[in-house]
N, C-alpha and C. Protein backbone atom coordinates (compact mmCIF):
# COMPACT_ATOMS: atom_id res chain seq x y z
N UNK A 1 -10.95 -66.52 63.59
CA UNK A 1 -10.07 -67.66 63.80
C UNK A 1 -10.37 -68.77 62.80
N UNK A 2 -11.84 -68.45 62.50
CA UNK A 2 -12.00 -69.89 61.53
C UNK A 2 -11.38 -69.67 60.49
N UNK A 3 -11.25 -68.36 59.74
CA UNK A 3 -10.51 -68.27 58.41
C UNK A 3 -9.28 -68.59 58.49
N UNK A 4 -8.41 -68.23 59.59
CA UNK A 4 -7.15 -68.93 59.65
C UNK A 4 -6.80 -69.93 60.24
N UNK A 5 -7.92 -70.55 60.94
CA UNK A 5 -7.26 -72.60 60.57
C UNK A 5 -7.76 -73.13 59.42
N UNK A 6 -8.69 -72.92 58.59
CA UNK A 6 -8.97 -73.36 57.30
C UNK A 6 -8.24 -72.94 55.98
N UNK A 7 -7.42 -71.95 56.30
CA UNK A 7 -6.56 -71.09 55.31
C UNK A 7 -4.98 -71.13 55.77
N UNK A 8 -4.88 -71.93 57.14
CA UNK A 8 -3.31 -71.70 57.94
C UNK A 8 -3.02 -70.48 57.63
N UNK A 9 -4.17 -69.42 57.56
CA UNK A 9 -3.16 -68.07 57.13
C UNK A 9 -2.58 -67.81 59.50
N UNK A 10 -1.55 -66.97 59.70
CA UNK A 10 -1.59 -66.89 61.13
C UNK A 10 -2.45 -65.01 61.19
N UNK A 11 -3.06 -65.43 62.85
CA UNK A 11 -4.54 -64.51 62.66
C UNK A 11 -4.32 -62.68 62.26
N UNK A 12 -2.84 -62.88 62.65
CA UNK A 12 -2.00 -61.36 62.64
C UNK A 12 -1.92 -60.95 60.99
N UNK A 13 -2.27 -61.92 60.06
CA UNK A 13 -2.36 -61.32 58.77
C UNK A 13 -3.55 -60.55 58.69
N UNK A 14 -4.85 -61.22 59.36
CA UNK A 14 -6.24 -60.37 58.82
C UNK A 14 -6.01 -58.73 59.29
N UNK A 15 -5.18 -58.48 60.17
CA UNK A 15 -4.97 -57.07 60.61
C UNK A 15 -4.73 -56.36 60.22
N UNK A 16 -3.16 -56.91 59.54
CA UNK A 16 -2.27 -55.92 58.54
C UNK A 16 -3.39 -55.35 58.04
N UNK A 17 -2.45 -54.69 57.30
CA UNK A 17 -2.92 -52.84 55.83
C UNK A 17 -2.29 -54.18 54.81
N UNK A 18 -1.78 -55.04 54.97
CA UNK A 18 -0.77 -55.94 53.36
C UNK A 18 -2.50 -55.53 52.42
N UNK A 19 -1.91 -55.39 51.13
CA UNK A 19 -3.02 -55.85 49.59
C UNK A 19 -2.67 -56.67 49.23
N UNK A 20 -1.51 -57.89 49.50
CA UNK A 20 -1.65 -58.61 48.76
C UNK A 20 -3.26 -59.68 48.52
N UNK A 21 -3.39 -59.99 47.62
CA UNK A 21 -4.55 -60.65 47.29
C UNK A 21 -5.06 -61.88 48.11
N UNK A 22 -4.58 -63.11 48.86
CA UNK A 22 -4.61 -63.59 49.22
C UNK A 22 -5.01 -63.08 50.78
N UNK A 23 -4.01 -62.43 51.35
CA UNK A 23 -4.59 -61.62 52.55
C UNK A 23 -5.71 -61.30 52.56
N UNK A 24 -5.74 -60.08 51.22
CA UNK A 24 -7.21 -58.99 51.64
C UNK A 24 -8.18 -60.12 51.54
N UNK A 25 -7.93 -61.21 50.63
CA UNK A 25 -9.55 -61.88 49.76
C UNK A 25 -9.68 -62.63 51.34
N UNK A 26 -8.84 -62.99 52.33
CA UNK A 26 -9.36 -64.10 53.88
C UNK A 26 -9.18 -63.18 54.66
N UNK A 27 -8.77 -61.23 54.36
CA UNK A 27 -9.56 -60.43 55.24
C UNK A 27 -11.03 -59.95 55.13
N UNK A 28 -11.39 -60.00 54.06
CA UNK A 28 -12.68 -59.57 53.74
C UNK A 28 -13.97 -60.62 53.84
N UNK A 29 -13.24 -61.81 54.41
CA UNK A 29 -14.02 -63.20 54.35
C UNK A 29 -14.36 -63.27 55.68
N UNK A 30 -13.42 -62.61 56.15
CA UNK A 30 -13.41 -63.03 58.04
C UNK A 30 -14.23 -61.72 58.14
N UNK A 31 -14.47 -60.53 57.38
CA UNK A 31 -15.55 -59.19 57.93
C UNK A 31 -16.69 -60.14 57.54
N UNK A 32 -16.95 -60.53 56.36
CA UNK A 32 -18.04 -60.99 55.88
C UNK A 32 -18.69 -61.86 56.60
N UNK A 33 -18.40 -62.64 57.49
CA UNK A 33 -18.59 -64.10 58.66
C UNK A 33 -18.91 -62.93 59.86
N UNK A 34 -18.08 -62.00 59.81
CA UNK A 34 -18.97 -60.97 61.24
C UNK A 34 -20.08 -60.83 61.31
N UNK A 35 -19.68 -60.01 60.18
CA UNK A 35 -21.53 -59.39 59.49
C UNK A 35 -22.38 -60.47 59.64
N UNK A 36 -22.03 -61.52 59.05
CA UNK A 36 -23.16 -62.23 58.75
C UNK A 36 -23.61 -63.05 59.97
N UNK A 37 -22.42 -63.54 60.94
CA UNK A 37 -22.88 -64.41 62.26
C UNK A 37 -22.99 -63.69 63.78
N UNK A 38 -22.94 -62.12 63.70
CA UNK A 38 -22.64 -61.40 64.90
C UNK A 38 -23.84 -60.68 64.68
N UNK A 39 -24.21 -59.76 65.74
CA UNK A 39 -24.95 -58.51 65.60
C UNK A 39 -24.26 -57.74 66.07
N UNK A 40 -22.96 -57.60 65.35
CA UNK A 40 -21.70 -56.65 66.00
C UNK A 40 -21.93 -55.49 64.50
N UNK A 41 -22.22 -54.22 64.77
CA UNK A 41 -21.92 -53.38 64.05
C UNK A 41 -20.67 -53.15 62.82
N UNK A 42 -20.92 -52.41 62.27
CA UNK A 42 -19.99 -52.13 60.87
C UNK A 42 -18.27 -51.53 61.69
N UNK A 43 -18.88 -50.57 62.67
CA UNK A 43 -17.99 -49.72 63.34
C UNK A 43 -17.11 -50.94 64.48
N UNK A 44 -17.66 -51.90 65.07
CA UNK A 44 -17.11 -52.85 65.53
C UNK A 44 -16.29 -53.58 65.42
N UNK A 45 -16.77 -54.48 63.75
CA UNK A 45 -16.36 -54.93 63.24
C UNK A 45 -15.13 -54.21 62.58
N UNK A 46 -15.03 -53.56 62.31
CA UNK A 46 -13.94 -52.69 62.08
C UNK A 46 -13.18 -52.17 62.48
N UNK A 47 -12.99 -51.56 63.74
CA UNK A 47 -12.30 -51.78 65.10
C UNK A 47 -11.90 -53.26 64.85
N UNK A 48 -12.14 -54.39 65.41
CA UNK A 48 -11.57 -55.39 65.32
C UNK A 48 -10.62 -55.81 64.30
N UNK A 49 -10.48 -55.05 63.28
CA UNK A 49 -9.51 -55.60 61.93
C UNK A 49 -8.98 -54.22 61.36
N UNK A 50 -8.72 -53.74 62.70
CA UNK A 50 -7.37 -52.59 62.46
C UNK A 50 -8.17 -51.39 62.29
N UNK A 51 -8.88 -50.83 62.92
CA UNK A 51 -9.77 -49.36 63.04
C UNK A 51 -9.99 -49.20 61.60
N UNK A 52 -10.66 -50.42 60.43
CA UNK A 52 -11.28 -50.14 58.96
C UNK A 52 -12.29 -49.44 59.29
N UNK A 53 -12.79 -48.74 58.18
CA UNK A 53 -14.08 -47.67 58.49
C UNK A 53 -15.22 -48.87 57.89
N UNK A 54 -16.51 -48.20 57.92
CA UNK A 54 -17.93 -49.16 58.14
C UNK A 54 -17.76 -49.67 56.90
N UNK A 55 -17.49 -48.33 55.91
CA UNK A 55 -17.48 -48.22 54.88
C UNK A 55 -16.52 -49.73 53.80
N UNK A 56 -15.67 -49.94 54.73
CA UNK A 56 -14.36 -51.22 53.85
C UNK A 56 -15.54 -52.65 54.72
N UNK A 57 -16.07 -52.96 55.26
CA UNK A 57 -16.42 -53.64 55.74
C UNK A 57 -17.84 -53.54 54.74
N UNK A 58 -18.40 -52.91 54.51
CA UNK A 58 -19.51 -52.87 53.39
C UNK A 58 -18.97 -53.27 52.26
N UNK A 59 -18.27 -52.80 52.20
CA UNK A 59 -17.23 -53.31 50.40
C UNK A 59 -16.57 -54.78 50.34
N UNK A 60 -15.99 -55.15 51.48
CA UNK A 60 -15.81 -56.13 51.80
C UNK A 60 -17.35 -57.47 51.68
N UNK A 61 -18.19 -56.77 52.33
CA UNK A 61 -19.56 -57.85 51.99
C UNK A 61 -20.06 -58.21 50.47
N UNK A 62 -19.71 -56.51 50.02
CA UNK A 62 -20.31 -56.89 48.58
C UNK A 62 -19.03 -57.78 47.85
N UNK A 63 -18.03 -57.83 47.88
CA UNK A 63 -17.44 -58.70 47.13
C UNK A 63 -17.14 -59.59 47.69
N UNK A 64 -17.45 -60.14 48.54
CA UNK A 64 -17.54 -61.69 48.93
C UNK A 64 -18.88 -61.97 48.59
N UNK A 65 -20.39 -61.29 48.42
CA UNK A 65 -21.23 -62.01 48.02
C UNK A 65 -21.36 -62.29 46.29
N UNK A 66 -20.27 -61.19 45.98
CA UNK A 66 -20.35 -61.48 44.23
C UNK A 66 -19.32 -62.46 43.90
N UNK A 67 -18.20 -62.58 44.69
CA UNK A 67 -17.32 -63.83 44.49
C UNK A 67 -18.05 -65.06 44.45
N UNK A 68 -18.57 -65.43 45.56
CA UNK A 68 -19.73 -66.27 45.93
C UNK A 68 -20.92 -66.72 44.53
N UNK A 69 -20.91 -65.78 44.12
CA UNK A 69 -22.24 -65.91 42.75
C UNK A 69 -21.20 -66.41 41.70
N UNK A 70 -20.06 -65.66 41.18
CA UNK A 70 -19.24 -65.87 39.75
C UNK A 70 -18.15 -67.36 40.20
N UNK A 71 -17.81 -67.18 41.52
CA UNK A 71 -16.50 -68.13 41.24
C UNK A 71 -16.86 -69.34 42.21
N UNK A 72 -16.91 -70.43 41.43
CA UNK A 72 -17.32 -71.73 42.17
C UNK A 72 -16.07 -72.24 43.40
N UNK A 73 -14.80 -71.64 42.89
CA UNK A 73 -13.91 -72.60 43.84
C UNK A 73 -14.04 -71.67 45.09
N UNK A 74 -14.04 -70.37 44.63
CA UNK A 74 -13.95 -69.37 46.06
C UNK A 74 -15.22 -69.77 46.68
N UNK A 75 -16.72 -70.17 46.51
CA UNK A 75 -17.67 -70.37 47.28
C UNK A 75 -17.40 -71.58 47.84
N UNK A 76 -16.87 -72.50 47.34
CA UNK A 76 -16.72 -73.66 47.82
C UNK A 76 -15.83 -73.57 49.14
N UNK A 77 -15.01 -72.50 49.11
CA UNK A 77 -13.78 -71.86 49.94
C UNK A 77 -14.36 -71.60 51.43
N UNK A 78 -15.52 -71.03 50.83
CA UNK A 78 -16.05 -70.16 51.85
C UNK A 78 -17.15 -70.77 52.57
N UNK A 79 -17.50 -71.78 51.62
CA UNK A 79 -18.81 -72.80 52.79
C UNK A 79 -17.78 -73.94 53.40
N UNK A 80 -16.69 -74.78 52.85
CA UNK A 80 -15.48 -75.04 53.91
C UNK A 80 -15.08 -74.40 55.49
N UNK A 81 -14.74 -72.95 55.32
CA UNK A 81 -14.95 -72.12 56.51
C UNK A 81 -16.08 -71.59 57.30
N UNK A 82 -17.50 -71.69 56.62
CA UNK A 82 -18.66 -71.60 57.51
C UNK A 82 -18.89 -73.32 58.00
N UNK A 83 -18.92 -74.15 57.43
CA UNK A 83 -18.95 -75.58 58.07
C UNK A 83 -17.67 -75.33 59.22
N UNK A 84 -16.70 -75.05 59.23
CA UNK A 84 -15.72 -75.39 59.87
C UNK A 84 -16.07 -74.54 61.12
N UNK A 85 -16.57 -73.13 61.36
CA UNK A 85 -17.30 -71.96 61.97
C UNK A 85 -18.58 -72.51 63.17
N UNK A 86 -19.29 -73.74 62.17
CA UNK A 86 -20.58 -73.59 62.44
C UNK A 86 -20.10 -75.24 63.66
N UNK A 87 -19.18 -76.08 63.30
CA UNK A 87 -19.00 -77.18 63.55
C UNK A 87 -18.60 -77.12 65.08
């Protein structure tokens, strides 16, 4: 939920199968905030965002932590939505 009041994306986008870029990059943001603030499994977490396997939810971590390293506005993006998470 935090990715989509900080993004107004509505929560029925993180579900879809859409690629568009914008989607996947605040679907893979909202696995990445699982992982990182739950002790909810890969298989869980994945279930929750449309039966993804462990496997897209691993892929999903690694490129939100390399976005995070190369692109300043996307980290900035993304500590916006953990402040907003944590608040």
């Amino acid at each position: 939920k935090a990715v989509c009041m900080v993004t107004e994306m509505p929560e029925e986008m993180l579900d879809s199968s859409s690629r568009q870029q914008e989607i996947v990059e605040n679907r893979q943001i909202a696995m990445y905030l699982c992982r990182a603030y739950t002790r909810k499994s890969l298989r869980e977490i994945g279930v929750e965002f449309g039966n993804k396997t462990p496997a897209t939810i691993m892929h999903a971590c690694k490129v939100i932590r390399n976005l995070v390293q190369t692109d300043k506005k996307f980290k900035e993006k993304l500590e916006k939505i953990e402040s907003f998470l944590i608040s």
